[in-house]
C-alpha atoms as a PDB file:
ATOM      1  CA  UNK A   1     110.414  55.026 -72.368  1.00  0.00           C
ATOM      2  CA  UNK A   2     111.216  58.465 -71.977  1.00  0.00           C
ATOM      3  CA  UNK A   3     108.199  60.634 -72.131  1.00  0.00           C
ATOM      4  CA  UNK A   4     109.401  63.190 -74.586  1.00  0.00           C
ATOM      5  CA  UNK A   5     109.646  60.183 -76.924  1.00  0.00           C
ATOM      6  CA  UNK A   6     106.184  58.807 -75.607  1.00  0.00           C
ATOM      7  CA  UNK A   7     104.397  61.870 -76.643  1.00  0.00           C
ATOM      8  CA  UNK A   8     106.398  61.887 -79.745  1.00  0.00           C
ATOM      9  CA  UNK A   9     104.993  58.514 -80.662  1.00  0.00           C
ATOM     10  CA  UNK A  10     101.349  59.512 -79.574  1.00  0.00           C
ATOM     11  CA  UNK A  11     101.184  62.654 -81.743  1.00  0.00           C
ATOM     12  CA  UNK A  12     102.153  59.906 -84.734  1.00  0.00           C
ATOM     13  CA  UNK A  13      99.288  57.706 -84.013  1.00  0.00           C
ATOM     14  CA  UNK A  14      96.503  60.796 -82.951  1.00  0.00           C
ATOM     15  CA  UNK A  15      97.508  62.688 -86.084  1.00  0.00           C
ATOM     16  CA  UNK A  16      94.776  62.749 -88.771  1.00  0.00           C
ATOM     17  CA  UNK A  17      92.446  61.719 -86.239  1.00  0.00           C
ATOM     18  CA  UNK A  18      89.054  63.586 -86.372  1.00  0.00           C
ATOM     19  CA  UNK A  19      87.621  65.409 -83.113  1.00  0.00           C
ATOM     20  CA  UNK A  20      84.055  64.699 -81.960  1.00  0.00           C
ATOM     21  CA  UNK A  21      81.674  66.633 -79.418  1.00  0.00           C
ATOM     22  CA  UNK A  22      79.065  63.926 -78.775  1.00  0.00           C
ATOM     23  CA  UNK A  23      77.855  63.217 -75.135  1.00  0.00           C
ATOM     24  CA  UNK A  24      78.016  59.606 -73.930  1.00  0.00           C
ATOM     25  CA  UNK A  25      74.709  58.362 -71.885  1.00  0.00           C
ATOM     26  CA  UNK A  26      76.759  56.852 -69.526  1.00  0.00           C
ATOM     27  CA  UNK A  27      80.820  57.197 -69.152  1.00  0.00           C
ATOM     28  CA  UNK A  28      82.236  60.017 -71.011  1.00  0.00           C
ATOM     29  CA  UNK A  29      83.549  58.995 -74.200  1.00  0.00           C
ATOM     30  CA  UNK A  30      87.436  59.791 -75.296  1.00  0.00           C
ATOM     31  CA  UNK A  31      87.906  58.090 -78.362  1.00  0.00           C
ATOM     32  CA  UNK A  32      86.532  55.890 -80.952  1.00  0.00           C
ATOM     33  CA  UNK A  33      87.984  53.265 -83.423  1.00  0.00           C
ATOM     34  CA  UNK A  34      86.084  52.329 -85.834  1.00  0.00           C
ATOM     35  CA  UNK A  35      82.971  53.132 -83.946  1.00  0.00           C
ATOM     36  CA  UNK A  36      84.126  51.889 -80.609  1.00  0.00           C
ATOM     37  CA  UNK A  37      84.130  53.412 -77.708  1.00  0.00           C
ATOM     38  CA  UNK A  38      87.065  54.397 -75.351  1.00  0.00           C
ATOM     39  CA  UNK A  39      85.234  55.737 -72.264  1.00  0.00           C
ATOM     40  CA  UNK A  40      86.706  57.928 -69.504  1.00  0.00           C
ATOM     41  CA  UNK A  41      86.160  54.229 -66.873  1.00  0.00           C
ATOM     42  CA  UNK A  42      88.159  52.467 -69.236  1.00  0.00           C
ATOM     43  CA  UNK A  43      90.992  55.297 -68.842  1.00  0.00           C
ATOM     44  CA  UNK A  44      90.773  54.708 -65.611  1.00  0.00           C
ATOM     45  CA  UNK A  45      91.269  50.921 -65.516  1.00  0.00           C
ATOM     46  CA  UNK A  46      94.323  51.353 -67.978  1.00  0.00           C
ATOM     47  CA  UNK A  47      95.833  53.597 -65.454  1.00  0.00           C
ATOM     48  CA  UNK A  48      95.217  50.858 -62.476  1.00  0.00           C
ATOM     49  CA  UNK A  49      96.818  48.088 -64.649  1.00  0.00           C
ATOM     50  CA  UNK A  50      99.320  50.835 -65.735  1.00  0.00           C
ATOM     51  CA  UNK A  51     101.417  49.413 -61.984  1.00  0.00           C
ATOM     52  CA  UNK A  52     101.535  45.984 -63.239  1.00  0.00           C
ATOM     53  CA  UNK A  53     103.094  46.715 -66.091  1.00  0.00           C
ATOM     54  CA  UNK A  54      99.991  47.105 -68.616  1.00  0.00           C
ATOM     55  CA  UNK A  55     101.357  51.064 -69.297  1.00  0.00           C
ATOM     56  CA  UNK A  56     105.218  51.940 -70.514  1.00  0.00           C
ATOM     57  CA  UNK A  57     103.747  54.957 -68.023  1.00  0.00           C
ATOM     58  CA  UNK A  58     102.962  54.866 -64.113  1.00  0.00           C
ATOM     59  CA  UNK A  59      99.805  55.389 -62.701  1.00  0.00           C
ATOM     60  CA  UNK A  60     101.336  59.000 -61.039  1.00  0.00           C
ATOM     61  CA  UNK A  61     102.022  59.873 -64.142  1.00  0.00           C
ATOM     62  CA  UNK A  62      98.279  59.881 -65.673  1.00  0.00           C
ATOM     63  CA  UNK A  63      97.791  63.060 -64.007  1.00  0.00           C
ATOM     64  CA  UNK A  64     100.202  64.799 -66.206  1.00  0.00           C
ATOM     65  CA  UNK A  65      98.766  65.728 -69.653  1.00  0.00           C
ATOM     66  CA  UNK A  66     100.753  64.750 -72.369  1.00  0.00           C
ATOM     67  CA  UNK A  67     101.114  61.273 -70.288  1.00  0.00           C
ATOM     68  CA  UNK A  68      97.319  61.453 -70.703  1.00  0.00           C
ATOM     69  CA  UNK A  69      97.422  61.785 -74.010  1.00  0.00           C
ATOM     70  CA  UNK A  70     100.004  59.562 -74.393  1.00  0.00           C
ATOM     71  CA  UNK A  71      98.032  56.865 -72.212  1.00  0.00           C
ATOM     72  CA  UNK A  72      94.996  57.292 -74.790  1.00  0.00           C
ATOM     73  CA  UNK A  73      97.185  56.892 -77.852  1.00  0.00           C
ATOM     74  CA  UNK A  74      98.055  53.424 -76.476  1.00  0.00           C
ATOM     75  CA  UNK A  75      94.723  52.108 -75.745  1.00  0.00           C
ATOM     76  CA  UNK A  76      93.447  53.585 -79.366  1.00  0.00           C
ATOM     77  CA  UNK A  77      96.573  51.140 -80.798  1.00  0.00           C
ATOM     78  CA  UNK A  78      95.087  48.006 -78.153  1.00  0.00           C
ATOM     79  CA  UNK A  79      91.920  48.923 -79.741  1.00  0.00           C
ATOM     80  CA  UNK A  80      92.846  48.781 -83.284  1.00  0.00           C
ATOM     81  CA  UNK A  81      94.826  45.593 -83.013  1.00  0.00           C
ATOM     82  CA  UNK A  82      92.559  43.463 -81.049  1.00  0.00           C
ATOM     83  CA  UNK A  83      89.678  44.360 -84.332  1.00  0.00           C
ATOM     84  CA  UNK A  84      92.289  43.256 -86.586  1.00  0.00           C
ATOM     85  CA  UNK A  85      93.368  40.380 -84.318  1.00  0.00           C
ATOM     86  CA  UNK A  86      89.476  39.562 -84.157  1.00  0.00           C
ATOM     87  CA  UNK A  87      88.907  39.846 -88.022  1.00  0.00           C
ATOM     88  CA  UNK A  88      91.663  37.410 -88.437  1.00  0.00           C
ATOM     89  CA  UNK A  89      90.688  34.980 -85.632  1.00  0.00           C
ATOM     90  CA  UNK A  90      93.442  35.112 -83.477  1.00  0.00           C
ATOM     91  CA  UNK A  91      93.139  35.308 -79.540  1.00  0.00           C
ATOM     92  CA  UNK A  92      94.960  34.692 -76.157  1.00  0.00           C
ATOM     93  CA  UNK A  93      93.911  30.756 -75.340  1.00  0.00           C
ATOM     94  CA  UNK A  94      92.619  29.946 -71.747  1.00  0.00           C
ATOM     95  CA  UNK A  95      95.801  27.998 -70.840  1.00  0.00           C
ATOM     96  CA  UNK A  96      98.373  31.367 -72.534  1.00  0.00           C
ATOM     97  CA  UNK A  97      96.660  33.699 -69.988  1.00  0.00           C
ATOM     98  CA  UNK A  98      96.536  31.286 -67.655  1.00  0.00           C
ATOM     99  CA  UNK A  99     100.401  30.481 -67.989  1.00  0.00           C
ATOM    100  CA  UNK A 100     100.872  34.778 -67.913  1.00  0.00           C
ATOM    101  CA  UNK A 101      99.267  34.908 -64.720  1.00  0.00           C
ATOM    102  CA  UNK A 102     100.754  31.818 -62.705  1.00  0.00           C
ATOM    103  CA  UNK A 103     104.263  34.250 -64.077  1.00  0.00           C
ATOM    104  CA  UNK A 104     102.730  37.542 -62.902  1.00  0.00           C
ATOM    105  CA  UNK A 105     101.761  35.954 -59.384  1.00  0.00           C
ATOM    106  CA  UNK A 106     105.226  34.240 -58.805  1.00  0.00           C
ATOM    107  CA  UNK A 107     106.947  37.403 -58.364  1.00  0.00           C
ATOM    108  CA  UNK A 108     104.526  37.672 -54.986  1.00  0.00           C
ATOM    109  CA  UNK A 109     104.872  36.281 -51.802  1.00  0.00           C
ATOM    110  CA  UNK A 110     101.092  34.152 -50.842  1.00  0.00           C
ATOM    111  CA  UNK A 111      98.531  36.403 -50.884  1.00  0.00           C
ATOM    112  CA  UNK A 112     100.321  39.504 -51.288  1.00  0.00           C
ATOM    113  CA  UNK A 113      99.041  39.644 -55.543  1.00  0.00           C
ATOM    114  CA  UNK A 114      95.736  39.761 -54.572  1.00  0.00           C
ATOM    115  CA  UNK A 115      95.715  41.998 -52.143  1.00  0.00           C
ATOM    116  CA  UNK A 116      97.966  44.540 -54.169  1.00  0.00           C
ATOM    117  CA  UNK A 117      95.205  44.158 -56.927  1.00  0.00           C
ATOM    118  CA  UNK A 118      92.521  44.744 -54.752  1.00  0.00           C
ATOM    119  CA  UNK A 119      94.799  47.899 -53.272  1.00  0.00           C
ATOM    120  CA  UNK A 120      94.819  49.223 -56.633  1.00  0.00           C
ATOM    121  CA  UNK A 121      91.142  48.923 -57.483  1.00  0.00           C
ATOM    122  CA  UNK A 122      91.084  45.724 -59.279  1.00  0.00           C
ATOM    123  CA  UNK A 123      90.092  42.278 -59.187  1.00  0.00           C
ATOM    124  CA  UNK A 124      91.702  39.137 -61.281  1.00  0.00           C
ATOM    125  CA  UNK A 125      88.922  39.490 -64.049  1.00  0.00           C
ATOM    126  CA  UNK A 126      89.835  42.662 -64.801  1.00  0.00           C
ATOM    127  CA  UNK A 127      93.469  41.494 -64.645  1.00  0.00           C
ATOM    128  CA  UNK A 128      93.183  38.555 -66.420  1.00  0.00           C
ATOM    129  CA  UNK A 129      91.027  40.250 -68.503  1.00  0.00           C
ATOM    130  CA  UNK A 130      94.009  42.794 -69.055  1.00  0.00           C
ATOM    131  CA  UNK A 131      96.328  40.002 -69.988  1.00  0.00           C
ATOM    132  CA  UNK A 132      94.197  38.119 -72.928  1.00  0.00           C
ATOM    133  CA  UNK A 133      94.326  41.834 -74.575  1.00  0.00           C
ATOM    134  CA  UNK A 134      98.144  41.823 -74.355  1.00  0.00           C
ATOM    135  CA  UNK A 135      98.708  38.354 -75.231  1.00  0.00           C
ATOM    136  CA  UNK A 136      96.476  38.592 -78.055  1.00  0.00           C
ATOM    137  CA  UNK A 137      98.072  41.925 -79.601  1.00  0.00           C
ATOM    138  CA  UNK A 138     101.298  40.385 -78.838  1.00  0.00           C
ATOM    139  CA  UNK A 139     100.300  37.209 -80.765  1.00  0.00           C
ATOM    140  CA  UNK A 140      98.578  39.524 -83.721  1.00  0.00           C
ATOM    141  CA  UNK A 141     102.293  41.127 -84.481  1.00  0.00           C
ATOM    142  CA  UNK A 142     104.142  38.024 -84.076  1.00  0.00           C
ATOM    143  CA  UNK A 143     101.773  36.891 -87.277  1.00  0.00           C
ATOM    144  CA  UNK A 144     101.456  39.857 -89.350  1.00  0.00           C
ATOM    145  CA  UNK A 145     104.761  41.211 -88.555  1.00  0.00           C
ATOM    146  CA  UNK A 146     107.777  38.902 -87.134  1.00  0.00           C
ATOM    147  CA  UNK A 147     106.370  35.769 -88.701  1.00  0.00           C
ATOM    148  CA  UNK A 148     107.298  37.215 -92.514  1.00  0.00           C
ATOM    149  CA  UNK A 149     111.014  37.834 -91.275  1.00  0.00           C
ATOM    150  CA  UNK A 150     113.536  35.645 -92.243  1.00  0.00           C
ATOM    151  CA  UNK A 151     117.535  35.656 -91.962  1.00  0.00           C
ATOM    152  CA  UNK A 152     119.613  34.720 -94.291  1.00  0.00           C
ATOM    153  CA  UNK A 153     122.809  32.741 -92.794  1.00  0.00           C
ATOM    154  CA  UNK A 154     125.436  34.526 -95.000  1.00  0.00           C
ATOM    155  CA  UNK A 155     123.702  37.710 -93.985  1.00  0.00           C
ATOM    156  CA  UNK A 156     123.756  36.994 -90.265  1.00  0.00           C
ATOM    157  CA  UNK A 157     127.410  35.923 -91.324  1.00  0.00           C
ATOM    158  CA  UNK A 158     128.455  39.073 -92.650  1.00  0.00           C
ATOM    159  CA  UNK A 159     126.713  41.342 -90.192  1.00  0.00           C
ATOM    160  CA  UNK A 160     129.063  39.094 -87.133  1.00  0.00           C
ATOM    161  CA  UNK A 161     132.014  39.728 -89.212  1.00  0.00           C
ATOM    162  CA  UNK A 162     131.115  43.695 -89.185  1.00  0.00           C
ATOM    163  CA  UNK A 163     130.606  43.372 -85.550  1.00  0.00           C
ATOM    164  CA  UNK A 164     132.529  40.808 -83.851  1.00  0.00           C
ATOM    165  CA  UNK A 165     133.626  43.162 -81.436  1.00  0.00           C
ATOM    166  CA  UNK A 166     130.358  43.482 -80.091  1.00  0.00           C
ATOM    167  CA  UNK A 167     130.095  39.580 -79.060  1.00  0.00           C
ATOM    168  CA  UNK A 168     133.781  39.367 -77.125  1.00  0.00           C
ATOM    169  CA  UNK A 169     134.343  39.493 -73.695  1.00  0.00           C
ATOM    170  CA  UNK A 170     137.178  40.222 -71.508  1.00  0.00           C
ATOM    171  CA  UNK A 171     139.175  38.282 -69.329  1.00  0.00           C
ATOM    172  CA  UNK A 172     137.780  38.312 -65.918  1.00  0.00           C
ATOM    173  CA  UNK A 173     138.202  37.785 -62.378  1.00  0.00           C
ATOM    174  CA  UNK A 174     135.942  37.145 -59.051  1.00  0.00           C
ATOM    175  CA  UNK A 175     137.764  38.071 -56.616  1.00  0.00           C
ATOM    176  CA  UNK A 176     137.431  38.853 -52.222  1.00  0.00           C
ATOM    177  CA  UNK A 177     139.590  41.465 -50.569  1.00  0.00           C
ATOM    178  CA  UNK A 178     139.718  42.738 -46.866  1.00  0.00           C
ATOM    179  CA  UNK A 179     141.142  46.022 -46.253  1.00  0.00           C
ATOM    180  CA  UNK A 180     143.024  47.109 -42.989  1.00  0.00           C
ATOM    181  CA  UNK A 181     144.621  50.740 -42.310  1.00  0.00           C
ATOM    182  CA  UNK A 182     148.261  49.233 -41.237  1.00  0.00           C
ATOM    183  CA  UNK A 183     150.333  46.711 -42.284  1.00  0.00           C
ATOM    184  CA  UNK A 184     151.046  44.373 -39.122  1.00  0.00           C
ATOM    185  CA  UNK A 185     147.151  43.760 -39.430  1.00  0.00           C
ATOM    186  CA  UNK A 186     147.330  42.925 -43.215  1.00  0.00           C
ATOM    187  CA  UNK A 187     150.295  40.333 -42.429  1.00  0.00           C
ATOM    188  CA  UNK A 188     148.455  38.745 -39.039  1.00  0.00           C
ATOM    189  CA  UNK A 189     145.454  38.153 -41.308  1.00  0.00           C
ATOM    190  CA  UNK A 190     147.459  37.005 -44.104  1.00  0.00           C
ATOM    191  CA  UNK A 191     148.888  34.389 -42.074  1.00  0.00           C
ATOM    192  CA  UNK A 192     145.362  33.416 -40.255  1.00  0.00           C
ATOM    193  CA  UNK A 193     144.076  32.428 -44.216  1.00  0.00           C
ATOM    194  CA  UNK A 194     147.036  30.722 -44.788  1.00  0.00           C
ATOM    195  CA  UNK A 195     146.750  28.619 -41.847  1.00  0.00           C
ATOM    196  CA  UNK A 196     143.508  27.510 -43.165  1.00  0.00           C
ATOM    197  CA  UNK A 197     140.666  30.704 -42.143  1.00  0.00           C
ATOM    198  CA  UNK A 198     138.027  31.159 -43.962  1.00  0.00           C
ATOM    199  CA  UNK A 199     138.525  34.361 -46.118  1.00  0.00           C
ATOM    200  CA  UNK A 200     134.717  35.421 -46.360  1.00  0.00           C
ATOM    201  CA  UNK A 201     134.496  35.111 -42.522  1.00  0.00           C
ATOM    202  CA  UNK A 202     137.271  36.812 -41.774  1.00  0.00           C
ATOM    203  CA  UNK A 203     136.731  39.665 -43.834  1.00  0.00           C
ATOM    204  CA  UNK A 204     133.046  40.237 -42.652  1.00  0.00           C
ATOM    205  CA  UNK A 205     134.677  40.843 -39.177  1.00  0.00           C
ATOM    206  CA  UNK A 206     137.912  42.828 -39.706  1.00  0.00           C
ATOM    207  CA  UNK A 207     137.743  44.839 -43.280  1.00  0.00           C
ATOM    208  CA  UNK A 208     137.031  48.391 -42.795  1.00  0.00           C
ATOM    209  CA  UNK A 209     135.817  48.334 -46.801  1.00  0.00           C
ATOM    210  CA  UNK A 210     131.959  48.534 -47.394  1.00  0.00           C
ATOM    211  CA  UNK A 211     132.284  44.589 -49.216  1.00  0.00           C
ATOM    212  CA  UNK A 212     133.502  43.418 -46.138  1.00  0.00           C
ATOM    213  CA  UNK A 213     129.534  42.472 -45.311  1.00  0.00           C
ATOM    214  CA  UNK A 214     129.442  40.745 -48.329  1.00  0.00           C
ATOM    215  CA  UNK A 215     132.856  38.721 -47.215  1.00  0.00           C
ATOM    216  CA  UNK A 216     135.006  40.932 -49.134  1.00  0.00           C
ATOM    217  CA  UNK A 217     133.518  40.021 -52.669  1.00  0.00           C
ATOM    218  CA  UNK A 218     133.933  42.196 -55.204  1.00  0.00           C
ATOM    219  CA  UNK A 219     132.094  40.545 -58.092  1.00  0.00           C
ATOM    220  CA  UNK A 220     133.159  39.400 -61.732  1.00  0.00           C
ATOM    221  CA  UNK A 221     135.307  42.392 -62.761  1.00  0.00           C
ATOM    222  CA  UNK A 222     137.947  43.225 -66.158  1.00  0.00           C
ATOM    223  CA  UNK A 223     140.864  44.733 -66.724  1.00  0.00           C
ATOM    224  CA  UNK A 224     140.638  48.488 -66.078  1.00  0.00           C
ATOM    225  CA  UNK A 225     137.606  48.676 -63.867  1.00  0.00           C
ATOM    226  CA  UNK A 226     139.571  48.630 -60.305  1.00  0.00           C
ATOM    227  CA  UNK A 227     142.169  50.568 -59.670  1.00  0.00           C
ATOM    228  CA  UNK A 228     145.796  49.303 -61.040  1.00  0.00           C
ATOM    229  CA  UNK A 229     147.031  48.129 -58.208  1.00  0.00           C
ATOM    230  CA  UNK A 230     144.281  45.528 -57.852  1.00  0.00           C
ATOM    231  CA  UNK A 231     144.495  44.548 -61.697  1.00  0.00           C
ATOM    232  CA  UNK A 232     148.355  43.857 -61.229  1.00  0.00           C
ATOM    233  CA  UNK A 233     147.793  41.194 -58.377  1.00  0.00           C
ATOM    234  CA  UNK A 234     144.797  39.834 -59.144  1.00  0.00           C
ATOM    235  CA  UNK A 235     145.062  39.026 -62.665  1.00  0.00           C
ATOM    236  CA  UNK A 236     148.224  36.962 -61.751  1.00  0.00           C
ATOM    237  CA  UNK A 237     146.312  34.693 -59.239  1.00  0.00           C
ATOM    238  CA  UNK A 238     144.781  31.182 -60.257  1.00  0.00           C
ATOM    239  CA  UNK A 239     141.381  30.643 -58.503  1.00  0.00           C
ATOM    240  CA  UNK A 240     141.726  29.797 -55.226  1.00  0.00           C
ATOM    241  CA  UNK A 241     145.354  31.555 -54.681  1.00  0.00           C
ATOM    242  CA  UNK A 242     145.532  34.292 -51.901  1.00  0.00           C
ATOM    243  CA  UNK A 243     147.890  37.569 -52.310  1.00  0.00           C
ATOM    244  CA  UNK A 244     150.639  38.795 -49.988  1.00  0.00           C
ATOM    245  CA  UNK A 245     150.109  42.488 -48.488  1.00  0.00           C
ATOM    246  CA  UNK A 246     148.962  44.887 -51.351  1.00  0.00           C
ATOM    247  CA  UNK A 247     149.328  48.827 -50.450  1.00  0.00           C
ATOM    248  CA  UNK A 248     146.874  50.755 -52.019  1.00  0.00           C
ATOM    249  CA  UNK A 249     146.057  54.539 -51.619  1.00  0.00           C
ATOM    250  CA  UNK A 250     142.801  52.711 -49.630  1.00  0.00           C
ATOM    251  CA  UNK A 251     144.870  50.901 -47.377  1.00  0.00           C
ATOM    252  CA  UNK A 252     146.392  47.716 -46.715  1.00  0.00           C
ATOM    253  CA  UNK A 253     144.761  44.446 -48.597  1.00  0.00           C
ATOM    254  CA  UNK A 254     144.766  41.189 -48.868  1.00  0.00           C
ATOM    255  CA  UNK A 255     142.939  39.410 -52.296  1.00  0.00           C
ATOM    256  CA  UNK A 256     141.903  36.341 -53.011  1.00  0.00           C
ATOM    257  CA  UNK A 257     140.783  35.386 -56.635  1.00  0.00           C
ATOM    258  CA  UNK A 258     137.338  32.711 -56.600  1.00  0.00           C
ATOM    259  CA  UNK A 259     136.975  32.276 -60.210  1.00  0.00           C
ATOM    260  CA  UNK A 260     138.668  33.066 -63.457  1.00  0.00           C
ATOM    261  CA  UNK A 261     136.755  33.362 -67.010  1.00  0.00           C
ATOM    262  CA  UNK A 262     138.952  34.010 -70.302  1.00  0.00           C
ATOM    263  CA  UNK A 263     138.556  36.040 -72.675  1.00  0.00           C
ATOM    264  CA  UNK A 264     135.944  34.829 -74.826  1.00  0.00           C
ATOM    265  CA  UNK A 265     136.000  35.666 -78.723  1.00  0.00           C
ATOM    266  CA  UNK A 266     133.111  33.490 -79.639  1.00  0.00           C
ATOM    267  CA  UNK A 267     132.778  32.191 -83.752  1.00  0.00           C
ATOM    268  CA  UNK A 268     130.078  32.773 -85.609  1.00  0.00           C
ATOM    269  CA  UNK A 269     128.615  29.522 -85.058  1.00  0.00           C
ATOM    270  CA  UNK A 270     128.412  30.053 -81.045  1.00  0.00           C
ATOM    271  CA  UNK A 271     127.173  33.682 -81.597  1.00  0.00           C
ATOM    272  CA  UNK A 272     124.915  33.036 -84.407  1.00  0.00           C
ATOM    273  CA  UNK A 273     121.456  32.368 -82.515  1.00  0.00           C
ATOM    274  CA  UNK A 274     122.296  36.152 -81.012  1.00  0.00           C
ATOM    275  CA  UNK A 275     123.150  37.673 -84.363  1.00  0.00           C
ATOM    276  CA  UNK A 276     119.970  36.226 -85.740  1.00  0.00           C
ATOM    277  CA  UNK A 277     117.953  37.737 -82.851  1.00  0.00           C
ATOM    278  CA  UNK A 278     119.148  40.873 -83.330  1.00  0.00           C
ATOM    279  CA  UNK A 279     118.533  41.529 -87.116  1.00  0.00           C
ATOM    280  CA  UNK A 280     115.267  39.716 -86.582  1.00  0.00           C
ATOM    281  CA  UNK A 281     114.732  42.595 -83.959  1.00  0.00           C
ATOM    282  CA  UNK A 282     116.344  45.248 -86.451  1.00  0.00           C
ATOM    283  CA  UNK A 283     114.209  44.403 -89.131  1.00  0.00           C
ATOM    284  CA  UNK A 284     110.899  43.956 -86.945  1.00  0.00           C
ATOM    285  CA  UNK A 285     111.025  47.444 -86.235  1.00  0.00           C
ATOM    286  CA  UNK A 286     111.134  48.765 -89.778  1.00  0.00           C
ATOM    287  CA  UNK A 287     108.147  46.307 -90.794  1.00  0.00           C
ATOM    288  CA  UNK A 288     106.381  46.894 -87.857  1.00  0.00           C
ATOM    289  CA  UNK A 289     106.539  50.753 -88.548  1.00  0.00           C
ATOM    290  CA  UNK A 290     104.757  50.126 -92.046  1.00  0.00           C
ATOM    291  CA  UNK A 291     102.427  47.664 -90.780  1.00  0.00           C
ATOM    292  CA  UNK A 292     101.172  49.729 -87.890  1.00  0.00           C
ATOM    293  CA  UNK A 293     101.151  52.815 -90.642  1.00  0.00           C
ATOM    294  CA  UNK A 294      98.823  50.728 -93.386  1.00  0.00           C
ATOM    295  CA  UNK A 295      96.656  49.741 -90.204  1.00  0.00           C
ATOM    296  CA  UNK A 296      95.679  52.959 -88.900  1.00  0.00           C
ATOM    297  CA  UNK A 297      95.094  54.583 -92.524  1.00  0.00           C
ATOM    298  CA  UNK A 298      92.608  51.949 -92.975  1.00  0.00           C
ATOM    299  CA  UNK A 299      91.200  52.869 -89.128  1.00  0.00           C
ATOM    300  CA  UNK A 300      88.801  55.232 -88.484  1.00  0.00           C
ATOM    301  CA  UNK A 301      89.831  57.359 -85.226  1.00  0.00           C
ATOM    302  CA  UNK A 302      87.826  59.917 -83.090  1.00  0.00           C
ATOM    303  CA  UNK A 303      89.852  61.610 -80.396  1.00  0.00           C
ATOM    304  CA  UNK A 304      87.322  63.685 -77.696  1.00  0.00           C
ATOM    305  CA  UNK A 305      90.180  65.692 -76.610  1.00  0.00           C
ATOM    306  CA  UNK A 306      87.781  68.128 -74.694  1.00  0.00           C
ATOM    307  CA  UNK A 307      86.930  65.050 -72.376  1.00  0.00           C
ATOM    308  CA  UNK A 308      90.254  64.270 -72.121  1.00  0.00           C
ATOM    309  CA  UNK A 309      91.258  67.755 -70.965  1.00  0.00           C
ATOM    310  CA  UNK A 310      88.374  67.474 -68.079  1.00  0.00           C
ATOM    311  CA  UNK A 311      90.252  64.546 -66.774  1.00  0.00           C
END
């Protein structure tokens, strides 16, 4: 999220809110919803979580002070929906954070996720503790918000029929090259793959092109996203076929096409799980926007902004 649009959103949720001058005994306090606390530690265990993913902001950027603010606002709205999720009895089970964390430690090598949380000043109760609060807010708005959202199937039809466009697909081609600067090179190499060399392996060794450590491979590509020259041969081979000599303003190549995929122009029936998704997703923001708006009018919210300014 871009931060312009972050502080945007926190100036929504910290408007109205009242301004106290209290001291805390113990950790300064920054906010309070509905009487509880948001202390300057528990700032400063968002903004360690904030690296593993906890924060649409970095930790770097908690030194910055609209991110600041902005990194309040969010834990004010963790706060207010984990009351609500308590007063309606829903939480993150034992075996859903569980399953979150057995995810969150896969993208690690052995070792290395404990060691990066005890790099960044934390230990797995804190994180795990950090997960069963996201988990449960997530669960909280899947109930009060996504749950009530239903699409109707000649709805969904009509909106594909508006937007087919948006669900077709090109015709496309994987395809290899190697690229030499003359043409006797082109033609010896030509006839090397067709008397049965590998293309990859002969294109890591003699194209001059950047690919040509990657065997030439240029990827799934469409009509109009190499230059012409390449979309006129390639498009005529069948997988598997090699090109003659192709002069290009890059040089001399020599293509060879892996894989074909036609155009696709799906029906509504194939697309229709997608279209559903995606109106559920329009029309989840919309009620989330009044849901979160009859939530906090109902929420009482204390922002210390002179301890947050000391941070």
């Amino acid at each position: 999220m871009k931060l312009k649009n972050a502080i945007a959103i926190a100036a929504l949720l910290l408007a109205g809110c009242t301004s106290g001058t209290e001291k805390a005994p113990d950790s300064p306090v920054l906010a309070t919803v509905n009487g509880e606390t948001i202390t300057v530690a528990m700032f400063q265990d968002k903004v360690q979580l904030s690296n593993f993913g906890f924060s649409n902001l970095s930790a770097s950027d908690s030194t910055d002070s609209d991110a600041r603010i902005y990194m309040l606002s969010q834990m004010i709205e963790e706060e207010m929906y984990l009351q609500e999720a308590k007063k309606l009895g829903i939480s993150a089970s034992d075996s859903e954070v569980e399953a979150a964390l057995k995810k969150a430690r896969a993208d690690y090598p052995e070792g290395v996720f404990e060691s990066t949380l005890k790099q960044s000043g934390l230990d797995m109760d804190r994180f795990r503790d950090g997960l069963a609060r996201r988990l449960t807010v997530d669960k909280l708005i899947a109930a009060q918000v996504y749950s009530g959202i239903k699409i109707d199937r000649a709805r969904a039809r009509a909106w594909f029929v508006r937007n087919r466009e948006e669900f077709s697909s090109p015709a496309k081609v994987h395809a290899r090259q190697i690229v030499v600067d003359n043409k006797a090179d082109a033609e010896a190499i030509l006839k090397e793959i067709k008397a049965g060399g590998d293309f990859a392996a002969i294109a890591k060794v003699r194209s001059f092109s950047p690919d040509g450590a990657s065997g030439g491979d240029l990827g799934y590509f469409s009509k109009g996203e190499m230059p012409p020259e390449f979309d006129k041969v390639v498009f005529r081979l069948k997988p598997g076929q090699v090109s003659g000599v192709v002069k290009t303003d890059y040089g001399y190549h020599v293509f060879k096409v892996e894989d074909a995929r036609p155009a696709k122009k799906p029906s509504f029936e194939e697309a229709e799980d997608d279209v559903v998704k995606r109106l559920t997703a329009q029309e989840g923001e919309k009620a989330f926007a009044k849901w979160q708006e009859a939530l906090k009018a109902r929420t009482a919210i204390e922002v210390r902004f002179e301890a947050l300014g000391k941070l």
